[in-house]
C-alpha atoms as a PDB file:
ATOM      1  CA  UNK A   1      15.465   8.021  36.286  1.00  0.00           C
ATOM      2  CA  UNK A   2      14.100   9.233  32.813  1.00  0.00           C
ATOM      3  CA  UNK A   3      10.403   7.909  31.875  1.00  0.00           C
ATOM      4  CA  UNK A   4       9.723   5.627  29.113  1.00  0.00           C
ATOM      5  CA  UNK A   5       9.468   6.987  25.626  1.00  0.00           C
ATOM      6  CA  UNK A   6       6.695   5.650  23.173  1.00  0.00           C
ATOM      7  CA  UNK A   7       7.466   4.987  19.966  1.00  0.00           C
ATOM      8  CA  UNK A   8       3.860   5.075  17.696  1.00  0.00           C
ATOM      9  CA  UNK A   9       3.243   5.253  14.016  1.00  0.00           C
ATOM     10  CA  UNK A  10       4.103   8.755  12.353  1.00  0.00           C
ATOM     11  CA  UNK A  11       1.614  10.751  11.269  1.00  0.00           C
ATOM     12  CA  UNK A  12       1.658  11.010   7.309  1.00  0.00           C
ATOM     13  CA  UNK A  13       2.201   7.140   6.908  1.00  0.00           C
ATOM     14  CA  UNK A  14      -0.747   5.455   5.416  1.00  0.00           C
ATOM     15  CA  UNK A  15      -2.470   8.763   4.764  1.00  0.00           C
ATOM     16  CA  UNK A  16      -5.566   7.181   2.829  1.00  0.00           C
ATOM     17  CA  UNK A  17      -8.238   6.010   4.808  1.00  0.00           C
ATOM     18  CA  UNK A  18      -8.534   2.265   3.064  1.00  0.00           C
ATOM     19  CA  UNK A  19      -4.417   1.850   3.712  1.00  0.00           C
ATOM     20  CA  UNK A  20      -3.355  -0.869   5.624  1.00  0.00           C
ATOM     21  CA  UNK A  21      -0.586  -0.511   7.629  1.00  0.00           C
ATOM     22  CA  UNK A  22       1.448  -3.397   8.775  1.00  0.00           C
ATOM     23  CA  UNK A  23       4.319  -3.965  10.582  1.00  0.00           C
ATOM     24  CA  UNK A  24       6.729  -5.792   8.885  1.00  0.00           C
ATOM     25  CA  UNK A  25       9.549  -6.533  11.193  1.00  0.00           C
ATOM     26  CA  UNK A  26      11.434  -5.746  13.759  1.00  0.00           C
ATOM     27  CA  UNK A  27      15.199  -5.043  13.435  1.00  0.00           C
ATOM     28  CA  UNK A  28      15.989  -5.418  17.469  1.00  0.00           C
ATOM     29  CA  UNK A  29      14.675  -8.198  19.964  1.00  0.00           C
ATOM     30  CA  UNK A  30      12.353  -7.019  22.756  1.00  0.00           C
ATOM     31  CA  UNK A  31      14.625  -6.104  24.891  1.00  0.00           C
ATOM     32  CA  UNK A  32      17.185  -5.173  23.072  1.00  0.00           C
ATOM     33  CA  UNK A  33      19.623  -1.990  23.809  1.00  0.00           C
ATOM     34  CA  UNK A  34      19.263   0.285  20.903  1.00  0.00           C
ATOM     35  CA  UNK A  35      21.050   3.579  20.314  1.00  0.00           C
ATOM     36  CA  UNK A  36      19.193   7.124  19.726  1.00  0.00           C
ATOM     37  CA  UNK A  37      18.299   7.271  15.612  1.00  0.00           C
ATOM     38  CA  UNK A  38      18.902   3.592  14.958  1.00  0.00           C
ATOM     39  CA  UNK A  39      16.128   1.991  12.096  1.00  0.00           C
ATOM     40  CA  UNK A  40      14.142   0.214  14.887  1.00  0.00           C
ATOM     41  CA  UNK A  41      11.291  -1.064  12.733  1.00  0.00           C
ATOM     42  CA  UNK A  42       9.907  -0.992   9.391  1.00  0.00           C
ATOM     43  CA  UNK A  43       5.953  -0.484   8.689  1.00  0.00           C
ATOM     44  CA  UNK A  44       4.616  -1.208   5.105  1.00  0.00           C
ATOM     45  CA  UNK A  45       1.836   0.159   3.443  1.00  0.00           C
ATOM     46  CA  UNK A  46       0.660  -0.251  -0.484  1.00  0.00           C
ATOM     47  CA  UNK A  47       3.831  -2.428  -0.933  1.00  0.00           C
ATOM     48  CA  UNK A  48       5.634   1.183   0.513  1.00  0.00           C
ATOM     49  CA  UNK A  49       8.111   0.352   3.407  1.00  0.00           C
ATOM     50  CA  UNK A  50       8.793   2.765   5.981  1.00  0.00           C
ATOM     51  CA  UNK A  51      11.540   2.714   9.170  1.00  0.00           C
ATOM     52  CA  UNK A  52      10.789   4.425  12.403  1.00  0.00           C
ATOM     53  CA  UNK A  53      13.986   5.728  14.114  1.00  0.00           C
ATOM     54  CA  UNK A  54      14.216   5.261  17.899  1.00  0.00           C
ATOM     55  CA  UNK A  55      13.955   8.926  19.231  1.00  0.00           C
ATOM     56  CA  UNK A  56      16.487   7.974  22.144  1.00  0.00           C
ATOM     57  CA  UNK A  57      18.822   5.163  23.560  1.00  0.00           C
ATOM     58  CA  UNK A  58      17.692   2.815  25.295  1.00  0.00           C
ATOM     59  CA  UNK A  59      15.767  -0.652  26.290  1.00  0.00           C
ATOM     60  CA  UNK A  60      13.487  -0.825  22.976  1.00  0.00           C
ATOM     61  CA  UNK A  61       9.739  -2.656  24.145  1.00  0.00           C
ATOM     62  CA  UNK A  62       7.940  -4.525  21.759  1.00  0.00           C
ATOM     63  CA  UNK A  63       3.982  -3.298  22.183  1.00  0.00           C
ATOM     64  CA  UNK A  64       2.570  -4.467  18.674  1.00  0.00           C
ATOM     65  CA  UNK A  65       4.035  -7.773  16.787  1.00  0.00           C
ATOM     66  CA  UNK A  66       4.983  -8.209  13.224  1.00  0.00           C
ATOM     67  CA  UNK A  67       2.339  -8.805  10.863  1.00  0.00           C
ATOM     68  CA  UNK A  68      -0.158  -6.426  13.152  1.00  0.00           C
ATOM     69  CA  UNK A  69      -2.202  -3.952  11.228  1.00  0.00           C
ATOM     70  CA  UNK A  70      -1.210  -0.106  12.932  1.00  0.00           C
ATOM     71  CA  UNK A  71      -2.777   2.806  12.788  1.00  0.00           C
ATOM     72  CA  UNK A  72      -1.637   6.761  12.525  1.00  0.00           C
ATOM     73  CA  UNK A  73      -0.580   7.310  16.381  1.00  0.00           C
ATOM     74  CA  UNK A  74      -0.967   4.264  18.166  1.00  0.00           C
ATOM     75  CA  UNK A  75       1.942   3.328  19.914  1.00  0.00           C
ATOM     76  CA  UNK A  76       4.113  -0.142  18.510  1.00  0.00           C
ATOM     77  CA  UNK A  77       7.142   0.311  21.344  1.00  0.00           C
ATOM     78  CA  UNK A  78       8.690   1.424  24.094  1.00  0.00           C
ATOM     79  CA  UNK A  79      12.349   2.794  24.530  1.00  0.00           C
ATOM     80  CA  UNK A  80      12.872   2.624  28.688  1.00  0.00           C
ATOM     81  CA  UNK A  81      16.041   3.849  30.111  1.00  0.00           C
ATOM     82  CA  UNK A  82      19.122   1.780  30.142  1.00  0.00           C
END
């Protein structure tokens, strides 16, 4: 069995130090079977949206909720084997 992949904010995304970076929803339910490169969530910053592909298929995690504030590297999901 394959270990669970995280899934954290790119680096490059909110490169000023006063950005905020939210995230702003969530395109699958926790839970949710998602396939490798599918849009799994969208992170704003300056009014600037962003997606974040999943890097693999899967069981996509919820770790952070919409409307969090992010930062650079810390990690918003979880893709676990199917």
């Amino acid at each position: 069995m394959s270990a669970a992949i995280d899934i954290i904010v790119p680096e490059g995304v909110g490169e000023d130090a006063d950005d905020e970076i939210v995230l702003a929803a969530w395109y699958f339910e926790d839970g949710e079977a998602v396939s490798a490169e599918a849009d799994i969530c969208q992170l704003m910053v300056s009014k600037v949206s962003f997606d974040v592909m999943a890097p693999a298929a899967g069981r996509l995690r919820h770790v952070a909720a919409v409307e969090d504030i992010v930062t650079t590297g810390q990690v918003i999901a979880r893709i676990e084997p199917a």
